[in-house]
N, C-alpha and C. Protein backbone atom coordinates (compact mmCIF):
# COMPACT_ATOMS: atom_id res chain seq x y z
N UNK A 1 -80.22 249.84 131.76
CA UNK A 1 -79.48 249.63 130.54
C UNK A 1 -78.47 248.50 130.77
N UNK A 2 -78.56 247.62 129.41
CA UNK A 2 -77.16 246.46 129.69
C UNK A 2 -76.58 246.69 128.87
N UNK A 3 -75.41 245.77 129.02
CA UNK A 3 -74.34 245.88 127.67
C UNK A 3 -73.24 244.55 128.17
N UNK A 4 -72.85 243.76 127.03
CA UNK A 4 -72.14 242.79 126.53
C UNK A 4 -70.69 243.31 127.70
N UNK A 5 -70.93 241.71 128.37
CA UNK A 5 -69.55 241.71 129.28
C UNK A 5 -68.46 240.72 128.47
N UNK A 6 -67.58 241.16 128.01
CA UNK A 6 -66.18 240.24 127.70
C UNK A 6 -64.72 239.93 128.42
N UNK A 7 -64.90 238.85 128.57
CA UNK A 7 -63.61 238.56 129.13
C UNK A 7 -62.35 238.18 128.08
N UNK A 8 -61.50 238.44 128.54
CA UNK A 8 -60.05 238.08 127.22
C UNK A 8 -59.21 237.10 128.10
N UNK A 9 -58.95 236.15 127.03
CA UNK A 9 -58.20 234.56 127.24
C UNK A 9 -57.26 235.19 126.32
N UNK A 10 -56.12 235.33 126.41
CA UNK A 10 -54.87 235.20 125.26
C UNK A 10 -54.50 233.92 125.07
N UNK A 11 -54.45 233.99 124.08
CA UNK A 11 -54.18 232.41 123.24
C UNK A 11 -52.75 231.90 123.67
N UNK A 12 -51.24 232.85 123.90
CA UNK A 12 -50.47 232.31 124.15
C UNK A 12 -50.58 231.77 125.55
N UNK A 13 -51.84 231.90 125.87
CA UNK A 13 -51.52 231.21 127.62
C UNK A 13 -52.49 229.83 127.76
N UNK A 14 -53.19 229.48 126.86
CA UNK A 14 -53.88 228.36 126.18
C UNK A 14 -52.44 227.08 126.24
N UNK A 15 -52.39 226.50 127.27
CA UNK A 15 -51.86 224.89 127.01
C UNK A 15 -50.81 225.40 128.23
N UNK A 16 -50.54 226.86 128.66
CA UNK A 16 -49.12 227.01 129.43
C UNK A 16 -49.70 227.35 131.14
N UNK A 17 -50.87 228.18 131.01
CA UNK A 17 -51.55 228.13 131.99
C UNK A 17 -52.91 227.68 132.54
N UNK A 18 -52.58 226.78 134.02
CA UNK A 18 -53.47 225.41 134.08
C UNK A 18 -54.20 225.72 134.40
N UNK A 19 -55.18 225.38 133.77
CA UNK A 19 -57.25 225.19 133.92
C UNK A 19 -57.69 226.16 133.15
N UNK A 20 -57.25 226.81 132.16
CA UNK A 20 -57.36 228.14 131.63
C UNK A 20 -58.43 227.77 130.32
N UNK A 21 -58.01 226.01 129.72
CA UNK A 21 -59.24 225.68 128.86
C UNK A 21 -60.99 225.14 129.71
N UNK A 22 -60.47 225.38 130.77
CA UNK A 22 -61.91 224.71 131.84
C UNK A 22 -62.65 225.84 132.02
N UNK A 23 -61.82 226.88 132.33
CA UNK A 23 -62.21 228.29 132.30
C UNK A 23 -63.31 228.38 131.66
N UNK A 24 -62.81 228.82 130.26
CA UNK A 24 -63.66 229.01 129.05
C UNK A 24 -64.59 228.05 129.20
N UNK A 25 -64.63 227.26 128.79
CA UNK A 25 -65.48 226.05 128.93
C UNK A 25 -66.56 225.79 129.72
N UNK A 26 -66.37 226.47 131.15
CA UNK A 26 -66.98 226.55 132.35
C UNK A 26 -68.11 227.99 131.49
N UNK A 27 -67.54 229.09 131.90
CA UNK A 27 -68.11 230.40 131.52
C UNK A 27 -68.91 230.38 130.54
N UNK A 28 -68.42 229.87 128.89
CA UNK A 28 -69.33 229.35 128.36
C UNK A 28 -70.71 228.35 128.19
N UNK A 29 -70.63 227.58 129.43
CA UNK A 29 -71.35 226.59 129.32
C UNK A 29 -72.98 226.86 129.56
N UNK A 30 -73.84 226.29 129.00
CA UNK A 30 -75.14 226.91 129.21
C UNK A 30 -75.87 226.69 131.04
N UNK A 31 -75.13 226.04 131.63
CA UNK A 31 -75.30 225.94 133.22
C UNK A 31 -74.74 227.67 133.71
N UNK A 32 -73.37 228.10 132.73
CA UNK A 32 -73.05 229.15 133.33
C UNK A 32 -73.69 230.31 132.97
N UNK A 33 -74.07 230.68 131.33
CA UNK A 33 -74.48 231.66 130.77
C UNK A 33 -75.75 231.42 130.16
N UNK A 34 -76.43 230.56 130.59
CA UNK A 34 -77.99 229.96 130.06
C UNK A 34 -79.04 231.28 130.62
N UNK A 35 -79.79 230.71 130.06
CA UNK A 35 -81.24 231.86 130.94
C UNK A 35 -81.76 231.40 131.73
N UNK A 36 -80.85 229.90 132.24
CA UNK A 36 -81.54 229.63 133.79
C UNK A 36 -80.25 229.31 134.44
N UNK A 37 -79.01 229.64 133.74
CA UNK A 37 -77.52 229.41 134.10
C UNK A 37 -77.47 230.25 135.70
N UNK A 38 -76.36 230.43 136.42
CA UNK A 38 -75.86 230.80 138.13
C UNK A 38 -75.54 232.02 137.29
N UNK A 39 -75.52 232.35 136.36
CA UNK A 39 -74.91 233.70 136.03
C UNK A 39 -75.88 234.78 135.76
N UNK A 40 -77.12 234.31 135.15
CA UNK A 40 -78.70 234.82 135.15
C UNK A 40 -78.77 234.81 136.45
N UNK A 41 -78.47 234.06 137.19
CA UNK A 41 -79.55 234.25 138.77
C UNK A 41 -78.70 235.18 139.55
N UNK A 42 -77.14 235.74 139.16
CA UNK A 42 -76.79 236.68 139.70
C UNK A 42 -77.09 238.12 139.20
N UNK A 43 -77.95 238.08 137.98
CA UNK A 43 -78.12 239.64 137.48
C UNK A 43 -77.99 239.52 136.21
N UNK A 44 -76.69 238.63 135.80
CA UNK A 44 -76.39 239.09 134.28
C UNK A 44 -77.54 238.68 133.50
N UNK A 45 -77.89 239.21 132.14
CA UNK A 45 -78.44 238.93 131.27
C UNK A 45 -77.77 238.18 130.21
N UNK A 46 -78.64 237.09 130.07
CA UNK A 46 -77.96 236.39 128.97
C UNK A 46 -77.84 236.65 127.55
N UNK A 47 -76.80 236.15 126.43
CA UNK A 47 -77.49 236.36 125.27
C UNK A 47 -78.49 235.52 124.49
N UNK A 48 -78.78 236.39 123.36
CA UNK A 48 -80.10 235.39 123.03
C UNK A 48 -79.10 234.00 122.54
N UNK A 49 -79.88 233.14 121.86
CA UNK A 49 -79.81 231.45 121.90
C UNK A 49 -78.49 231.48 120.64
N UNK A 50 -79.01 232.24 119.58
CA UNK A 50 -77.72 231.88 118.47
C UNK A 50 -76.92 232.60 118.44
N UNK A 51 -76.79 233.89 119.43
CA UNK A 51 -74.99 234.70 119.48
C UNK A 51 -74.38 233.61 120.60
N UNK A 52 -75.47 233.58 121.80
CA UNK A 52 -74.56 232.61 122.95
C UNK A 52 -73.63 230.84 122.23
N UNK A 53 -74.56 230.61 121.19
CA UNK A 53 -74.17 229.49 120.41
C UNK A 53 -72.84 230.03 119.80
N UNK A 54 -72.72 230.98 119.04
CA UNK A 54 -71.56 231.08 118.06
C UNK A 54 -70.52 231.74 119.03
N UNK A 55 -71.03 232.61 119.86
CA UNK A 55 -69.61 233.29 120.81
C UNK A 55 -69.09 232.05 121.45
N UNK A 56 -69.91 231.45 121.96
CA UNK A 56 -69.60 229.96 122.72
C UNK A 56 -68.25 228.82 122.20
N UNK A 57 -68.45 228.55 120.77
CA UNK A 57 -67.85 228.20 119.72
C UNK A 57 -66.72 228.52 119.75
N UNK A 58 -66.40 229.91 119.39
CA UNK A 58 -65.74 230.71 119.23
C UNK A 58 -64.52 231.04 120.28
N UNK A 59 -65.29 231.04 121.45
CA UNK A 59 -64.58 230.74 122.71
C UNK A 59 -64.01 229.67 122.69
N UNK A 60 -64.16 228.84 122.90
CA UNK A 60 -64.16 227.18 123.06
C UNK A 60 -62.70 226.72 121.56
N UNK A 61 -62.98 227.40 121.08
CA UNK A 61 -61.96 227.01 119.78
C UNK A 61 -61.08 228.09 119.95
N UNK A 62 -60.86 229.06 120.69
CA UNK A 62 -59.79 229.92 120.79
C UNK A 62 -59.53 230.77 119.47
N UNK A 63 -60.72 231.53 118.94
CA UNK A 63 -60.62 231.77 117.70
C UNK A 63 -60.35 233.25 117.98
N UNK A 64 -59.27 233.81 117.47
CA UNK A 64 -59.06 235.81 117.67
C UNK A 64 -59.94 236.31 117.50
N UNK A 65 -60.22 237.10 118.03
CA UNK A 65 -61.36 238.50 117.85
C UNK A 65 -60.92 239.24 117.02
N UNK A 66 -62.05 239.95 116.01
CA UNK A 66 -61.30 240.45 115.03
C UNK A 66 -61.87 242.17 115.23
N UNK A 67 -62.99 242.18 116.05
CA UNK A 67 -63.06 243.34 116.51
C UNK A 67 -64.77 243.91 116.11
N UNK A 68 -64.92 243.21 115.33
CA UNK A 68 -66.32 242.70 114.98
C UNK A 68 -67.27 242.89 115.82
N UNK A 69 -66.63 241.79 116.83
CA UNK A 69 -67.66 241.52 118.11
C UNK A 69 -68.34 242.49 118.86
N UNK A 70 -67.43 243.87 118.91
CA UNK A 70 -67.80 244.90 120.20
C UNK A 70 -68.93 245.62 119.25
């Protein structure tokens, strides 16, 4: 059985703590969370093509969770 791993970025730490937008950026990136990403080849399962697209986004723009997601 799998299930959806989330990590939490608080927005007030966006610009105050350093590398924290590379972070995201990194984690998101399809090298990291692809289906041929280092994160597939450690176990995780990826998501399919258009949630990884919009969570990606979403990430990347620092947009709140509204609770939706889980």
């Amino acid at each position: 059985m799998s299930r959806p791993l989330y990590f939490y970025v608080k927005n007030a730490h966006i610009g105050v703590v350093p590398g924290i937008e590379g972070y995201v950026a990194e984690f998101t990136s399809e090298k990291a969370w692809g289906p041929d990403g280092y994160l597939a080849m450690k176990g995780m399962i990826p998501l399919g093509e258009e949630l990884r697209k919009n969570m990606g986004s979403q990430a990347r723009a620092a947009e709140a969770m509204t609770g939706e997601e889980l």
